[in-house]
Protein backbone atom coordinates (compact mmCIF):
# COMPACT_ATOMS: atom_id res chain seq x y z
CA UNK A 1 102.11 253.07 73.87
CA UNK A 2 99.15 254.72 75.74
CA UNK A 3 95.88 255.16 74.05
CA UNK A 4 94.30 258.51 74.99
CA UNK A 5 90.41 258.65 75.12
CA UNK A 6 88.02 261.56 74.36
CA UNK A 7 87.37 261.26 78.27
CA UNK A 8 90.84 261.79 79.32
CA UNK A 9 91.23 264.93 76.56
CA UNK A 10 88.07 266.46 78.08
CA UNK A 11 89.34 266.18 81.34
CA UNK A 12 92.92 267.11 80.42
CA UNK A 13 91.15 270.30 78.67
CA UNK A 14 89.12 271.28 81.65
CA UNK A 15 92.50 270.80 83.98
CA UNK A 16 94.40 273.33 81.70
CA UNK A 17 91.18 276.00 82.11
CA UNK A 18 91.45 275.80 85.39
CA UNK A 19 94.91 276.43 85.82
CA UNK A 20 94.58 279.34 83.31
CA UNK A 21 92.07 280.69 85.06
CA UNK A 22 94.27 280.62 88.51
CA UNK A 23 97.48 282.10 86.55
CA UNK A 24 94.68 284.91 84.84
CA UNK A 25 95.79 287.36 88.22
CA UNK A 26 99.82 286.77 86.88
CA UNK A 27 99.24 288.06 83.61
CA UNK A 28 99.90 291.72 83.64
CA UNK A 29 101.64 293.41 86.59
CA UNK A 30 99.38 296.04 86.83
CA UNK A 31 96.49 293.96 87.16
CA UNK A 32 99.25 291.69 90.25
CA UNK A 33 99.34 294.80 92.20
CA UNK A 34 95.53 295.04 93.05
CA UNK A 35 95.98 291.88 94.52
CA UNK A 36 98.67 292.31 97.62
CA UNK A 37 98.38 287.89 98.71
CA UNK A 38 99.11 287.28 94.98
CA UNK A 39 101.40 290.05 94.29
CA UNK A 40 103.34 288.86 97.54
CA UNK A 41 103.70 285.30 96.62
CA UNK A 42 104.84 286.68 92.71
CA UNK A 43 107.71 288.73 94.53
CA UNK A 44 109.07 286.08 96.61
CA UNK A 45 109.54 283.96 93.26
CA UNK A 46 111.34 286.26 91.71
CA UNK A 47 113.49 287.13 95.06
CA UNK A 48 114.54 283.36 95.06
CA UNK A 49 114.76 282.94 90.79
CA UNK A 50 115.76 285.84 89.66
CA UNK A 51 117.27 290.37 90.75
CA UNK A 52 114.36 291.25 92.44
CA UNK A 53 115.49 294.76 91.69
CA UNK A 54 113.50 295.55 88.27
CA UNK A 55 110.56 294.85 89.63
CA UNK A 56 110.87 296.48 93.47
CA UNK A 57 111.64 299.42 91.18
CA UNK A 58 108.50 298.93 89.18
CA UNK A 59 106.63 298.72 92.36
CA UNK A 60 107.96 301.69 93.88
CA UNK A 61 108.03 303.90 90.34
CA UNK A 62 103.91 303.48 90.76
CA UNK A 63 103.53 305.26 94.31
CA UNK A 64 104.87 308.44 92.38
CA UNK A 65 101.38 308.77 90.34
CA UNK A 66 99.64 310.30 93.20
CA UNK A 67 102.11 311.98 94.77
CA UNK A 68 102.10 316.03 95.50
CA UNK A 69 105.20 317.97 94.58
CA UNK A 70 106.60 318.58 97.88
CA UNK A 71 106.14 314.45 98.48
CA UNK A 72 107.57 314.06 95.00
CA UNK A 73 111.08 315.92 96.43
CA UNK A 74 110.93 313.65 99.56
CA UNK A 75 110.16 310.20 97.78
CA UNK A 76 112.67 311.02 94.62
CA UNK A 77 115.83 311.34 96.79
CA UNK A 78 114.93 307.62 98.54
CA UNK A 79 114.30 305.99 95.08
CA UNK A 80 117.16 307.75 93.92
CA UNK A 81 119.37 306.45 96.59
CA UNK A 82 117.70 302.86 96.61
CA UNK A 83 117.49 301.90 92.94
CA UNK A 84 119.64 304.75 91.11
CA UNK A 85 122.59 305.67 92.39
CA UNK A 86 126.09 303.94 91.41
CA UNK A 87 126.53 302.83 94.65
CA UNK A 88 123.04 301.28 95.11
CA UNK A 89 122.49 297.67 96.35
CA UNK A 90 119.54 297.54 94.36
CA UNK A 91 120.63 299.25 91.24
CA UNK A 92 118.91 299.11 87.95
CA UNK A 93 119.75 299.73 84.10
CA UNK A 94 118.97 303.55 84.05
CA UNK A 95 118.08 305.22 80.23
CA UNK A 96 121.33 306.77 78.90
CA UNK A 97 119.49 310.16 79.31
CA UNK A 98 118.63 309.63 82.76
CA UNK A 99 121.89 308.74 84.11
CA UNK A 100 123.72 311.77 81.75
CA UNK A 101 121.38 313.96 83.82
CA UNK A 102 121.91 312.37 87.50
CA UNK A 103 125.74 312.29 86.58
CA UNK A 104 125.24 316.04 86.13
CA UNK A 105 122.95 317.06 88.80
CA UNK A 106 122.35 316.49 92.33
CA UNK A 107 118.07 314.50 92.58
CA UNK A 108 117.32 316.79 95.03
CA UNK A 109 117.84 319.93 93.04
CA UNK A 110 116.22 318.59 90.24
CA UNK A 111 112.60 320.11 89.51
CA UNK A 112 109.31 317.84 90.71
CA UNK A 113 108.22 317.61 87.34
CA UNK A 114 111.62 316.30 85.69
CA UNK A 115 111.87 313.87 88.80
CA UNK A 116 108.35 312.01 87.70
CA UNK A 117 109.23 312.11 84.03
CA UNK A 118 113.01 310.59 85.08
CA UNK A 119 110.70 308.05 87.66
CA UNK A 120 108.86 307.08 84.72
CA UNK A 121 111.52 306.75 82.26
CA UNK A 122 113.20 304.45 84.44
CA UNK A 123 109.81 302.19 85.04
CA UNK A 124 109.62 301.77 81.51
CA UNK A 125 112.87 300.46 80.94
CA UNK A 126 111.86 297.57 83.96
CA UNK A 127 108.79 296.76 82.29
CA UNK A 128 110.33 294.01 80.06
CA UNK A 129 112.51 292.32 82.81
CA UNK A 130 109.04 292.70 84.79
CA UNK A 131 107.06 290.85 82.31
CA UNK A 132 109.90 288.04 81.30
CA UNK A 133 109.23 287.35 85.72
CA UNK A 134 105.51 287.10 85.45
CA UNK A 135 105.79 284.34 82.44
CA UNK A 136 108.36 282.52 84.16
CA UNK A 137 106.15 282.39 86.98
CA UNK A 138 103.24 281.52 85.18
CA UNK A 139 105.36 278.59 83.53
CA UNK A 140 106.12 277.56 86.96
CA UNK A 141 103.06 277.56 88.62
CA UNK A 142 101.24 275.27 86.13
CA UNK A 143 104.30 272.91 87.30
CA UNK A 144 103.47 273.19 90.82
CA UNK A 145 107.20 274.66 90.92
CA UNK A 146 105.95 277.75 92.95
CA UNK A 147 106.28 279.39 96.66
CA UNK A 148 103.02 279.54 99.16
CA UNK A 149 100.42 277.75 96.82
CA UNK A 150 98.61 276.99 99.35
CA UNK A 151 98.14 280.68 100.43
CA UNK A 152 97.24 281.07 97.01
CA UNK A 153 94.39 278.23 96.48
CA UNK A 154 93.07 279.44 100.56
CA UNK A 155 92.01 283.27 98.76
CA UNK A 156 91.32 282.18 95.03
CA UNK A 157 88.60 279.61 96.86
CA UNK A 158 87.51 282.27 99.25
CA UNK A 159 83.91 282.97 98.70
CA UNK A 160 83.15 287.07 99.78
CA UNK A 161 80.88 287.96 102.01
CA UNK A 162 79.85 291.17 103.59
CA UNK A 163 81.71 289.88 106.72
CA UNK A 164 85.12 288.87 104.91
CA UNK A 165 85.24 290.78 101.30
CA UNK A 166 87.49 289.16 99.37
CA UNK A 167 89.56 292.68 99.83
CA UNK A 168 90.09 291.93 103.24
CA UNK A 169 90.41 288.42 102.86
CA UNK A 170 93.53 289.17 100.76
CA UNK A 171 95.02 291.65 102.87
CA UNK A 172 94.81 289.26 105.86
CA UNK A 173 96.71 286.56 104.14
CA UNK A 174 99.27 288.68 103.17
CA UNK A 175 99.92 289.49 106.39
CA UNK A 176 100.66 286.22 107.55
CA UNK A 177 102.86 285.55 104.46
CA UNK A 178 104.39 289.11 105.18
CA UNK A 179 105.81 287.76 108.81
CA UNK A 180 106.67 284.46 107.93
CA UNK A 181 109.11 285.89 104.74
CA UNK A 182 110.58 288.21 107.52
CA UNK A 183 111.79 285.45 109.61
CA UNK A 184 112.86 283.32 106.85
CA UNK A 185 114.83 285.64 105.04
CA UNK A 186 118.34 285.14 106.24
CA UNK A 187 117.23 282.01 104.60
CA UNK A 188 116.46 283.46 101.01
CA UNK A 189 119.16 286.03 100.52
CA UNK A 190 122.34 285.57 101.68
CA UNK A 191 123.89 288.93 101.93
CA UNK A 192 122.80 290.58 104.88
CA UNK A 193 123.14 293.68 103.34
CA UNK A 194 121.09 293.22 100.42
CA UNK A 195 118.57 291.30 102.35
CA UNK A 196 117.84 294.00 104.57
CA UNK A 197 117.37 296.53 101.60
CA UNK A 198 115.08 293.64 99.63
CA UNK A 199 112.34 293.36 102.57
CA UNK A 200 112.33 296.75 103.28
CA UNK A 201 111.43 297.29 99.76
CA UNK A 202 108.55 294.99 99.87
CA UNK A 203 107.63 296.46 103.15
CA UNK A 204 107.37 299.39 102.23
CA UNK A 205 105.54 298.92 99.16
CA UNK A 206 102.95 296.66 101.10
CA UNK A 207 102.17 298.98 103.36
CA UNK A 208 100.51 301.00 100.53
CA UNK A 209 98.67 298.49 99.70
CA UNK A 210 97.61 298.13 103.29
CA UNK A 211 99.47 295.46 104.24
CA UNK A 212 101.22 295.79 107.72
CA UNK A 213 103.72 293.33 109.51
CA UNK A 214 103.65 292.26 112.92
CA UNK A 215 107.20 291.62 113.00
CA UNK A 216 107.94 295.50 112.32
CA UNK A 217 107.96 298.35 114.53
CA UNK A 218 105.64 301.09 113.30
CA UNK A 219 107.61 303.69 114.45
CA UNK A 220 110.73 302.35 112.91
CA UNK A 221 112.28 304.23 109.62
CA UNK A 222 111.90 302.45 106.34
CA UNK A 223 115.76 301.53 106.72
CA UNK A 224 114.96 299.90 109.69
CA UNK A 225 112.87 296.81 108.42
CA UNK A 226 113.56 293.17 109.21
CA UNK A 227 116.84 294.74 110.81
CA UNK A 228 118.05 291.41 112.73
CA UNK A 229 118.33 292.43 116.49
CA UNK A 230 121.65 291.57 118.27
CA UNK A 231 121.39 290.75 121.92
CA UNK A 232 125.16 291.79 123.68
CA UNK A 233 125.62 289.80 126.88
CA UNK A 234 128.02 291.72 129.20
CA UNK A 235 131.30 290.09 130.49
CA UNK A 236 129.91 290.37 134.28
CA UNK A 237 126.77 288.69 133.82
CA UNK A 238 128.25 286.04 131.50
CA UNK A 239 130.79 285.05 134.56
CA UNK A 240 128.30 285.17 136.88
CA UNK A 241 126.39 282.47 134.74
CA UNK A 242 129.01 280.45 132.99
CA UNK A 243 130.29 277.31 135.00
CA UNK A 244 133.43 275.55 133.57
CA UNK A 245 135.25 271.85 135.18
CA UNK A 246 138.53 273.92 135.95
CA UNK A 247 140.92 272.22 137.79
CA UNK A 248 143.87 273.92 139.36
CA UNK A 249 147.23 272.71 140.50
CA UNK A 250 146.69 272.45 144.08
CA UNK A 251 149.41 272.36 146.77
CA UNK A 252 149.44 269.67 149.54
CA UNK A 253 147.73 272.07 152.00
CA UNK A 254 145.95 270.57 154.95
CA UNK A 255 142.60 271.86 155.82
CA UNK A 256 141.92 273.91 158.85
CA UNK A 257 139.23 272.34 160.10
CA UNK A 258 137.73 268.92 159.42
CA UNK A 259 134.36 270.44 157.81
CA UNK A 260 136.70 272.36 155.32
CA UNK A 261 138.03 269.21 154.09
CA UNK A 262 134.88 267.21 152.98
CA UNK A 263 133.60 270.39 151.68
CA UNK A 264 133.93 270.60 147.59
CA UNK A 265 136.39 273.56 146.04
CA UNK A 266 134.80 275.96 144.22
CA UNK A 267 136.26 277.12 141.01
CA UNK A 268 135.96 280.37 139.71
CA UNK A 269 135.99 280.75 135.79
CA UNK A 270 138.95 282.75 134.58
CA UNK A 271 138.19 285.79 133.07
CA UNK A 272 139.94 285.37 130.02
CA UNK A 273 137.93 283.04 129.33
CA UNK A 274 134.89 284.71 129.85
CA UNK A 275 136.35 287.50 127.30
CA UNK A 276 137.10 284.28 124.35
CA UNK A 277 133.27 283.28 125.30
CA UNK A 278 131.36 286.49 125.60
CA UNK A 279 133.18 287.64 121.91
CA UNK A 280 132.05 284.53 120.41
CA UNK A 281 128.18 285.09 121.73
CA UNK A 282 128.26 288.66 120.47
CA UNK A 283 130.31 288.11 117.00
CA UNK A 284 129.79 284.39 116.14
């Protein structure tokens, strides 16, 4: 049996203030989303633990506050088709009210005002599933059981100067975390689908927050983020490049010329089999 000192309480008190002083940013999501490095390593827990679609549709219910009517129209159609609509990879529990109404009525004829109150209705409903993430998080973190901590401890240590505010300290390790969850996120979601619909989520979100990727082309559409490039190699220059040990039946055929027979055969590769190779490159 261990014998616990008032040294070892002390310390074991001032270890537990310090780790609820880290977790302090986790507690409400509204105070999360001032912080985009924080906020980003929060969403990447719950992409990995949990539907990330409650709160992506938490996140995106927000940029509807300061929105004008005619970007109200515009916005309502995408969240309708993104986190509303039966068909929608990243569909949430919708009010009984709301989804009588949407069953009813096309979003795009609906009226600016009933679109906000119908955005809001639908945040609400999230904001439970929202704050059972954050505690589990918070649990987690204590346990060391969490993504990027070490993203996390390199901004919560920062010290702000005029030069590097903690503002832009934030937004510059976000960044960074931003790219590297783009190229490891065949990695995190499986369905290629979904995972293309998940980052551009957080993309897009981010970049209201300021936060821009690297690994994103600005003049791409929303759809179009983290979309995994496929390179096509054409059946030409693949037989042009693609050397294969064939070795055809050969005939006793004496060589013309006494320099033609030390000379080695060439081969050429058979063009079906530079169909079987160049459809396995292109559709592996």
């Amino acid at each position: 049996m261990s014998i616990i000192g008032a040294e070892d309480e002390d310390f074991e008190n001032d270890l537990n203030d310090v780790m609820e002083d880290q977790c302090a940013h986790f507690n409400n999501i509204d105070q999360l989303k001032e912080r985009p490095t924080h906020l980003l390593v929060f969403m990447q827990h719950v992409i990995l633990q949990f539907d990330p679609a409650p709160l992506l549709c938490y996140l995106h219910a927000e940029l509807f506050k300061n929105l004008s009517a005619k970007e109200t129209k515009k916005q309502f159609v995408e969240f309708y088709n993104t986190f509303l609509d039966k068909g929608a990879i990243l569909r949430v529990v919708l009010p009984a009210n709301v989804a009588y109404e949407l069953d009813r009525t096309r979003p795009d004829l609906l009226h600016e005002d009933t679109q906000k109150r119908y955005v809001q209705e639908v945040q609400s409903l999230q904001a439970a599933e929202v704050a059972k993430q954050l505690e589990d998080f918070r649990q987690k973190r204590m346990m060391g059981m969490t993504p990027n901590e070490a993203e996390l401890i390199d901004v919560e240590n920062h010290y702000p100067t005029d030069r590097v505010p903690m503002e832009m300290k934030e937004k510059s390790v976000a960044e960074n975390l931003l790219d590297k969850m783009s190229e490891t996120q065949p990695t995190i979601v499986s369905d290629e689908e979904k995972c293309q619909s998940i980052f551009a989520a957080v993309a897009f979100f981010m970049k209201h927050l300021g936060v821009k990727t690297r690994a994103v082309d600005s003049k791409k559409s929303r759809g179009g983020f983290f979309r995994r490039q496929l390179v096509k190699v054409g059946y030409h220059q693949l037989c042009k490049h693609v050397v294969l040990p064939f070795f055809p039946v050969t005939a006793d055929v004496k060589p013309k010329t006494e320099a033609e027979g030390t000379r080695r055969p060439e081969f050429p590769t058979p063009p079906f089999f530079c169909r079987m190779v160049t459809s396995l490159l292109i559709n592996p």
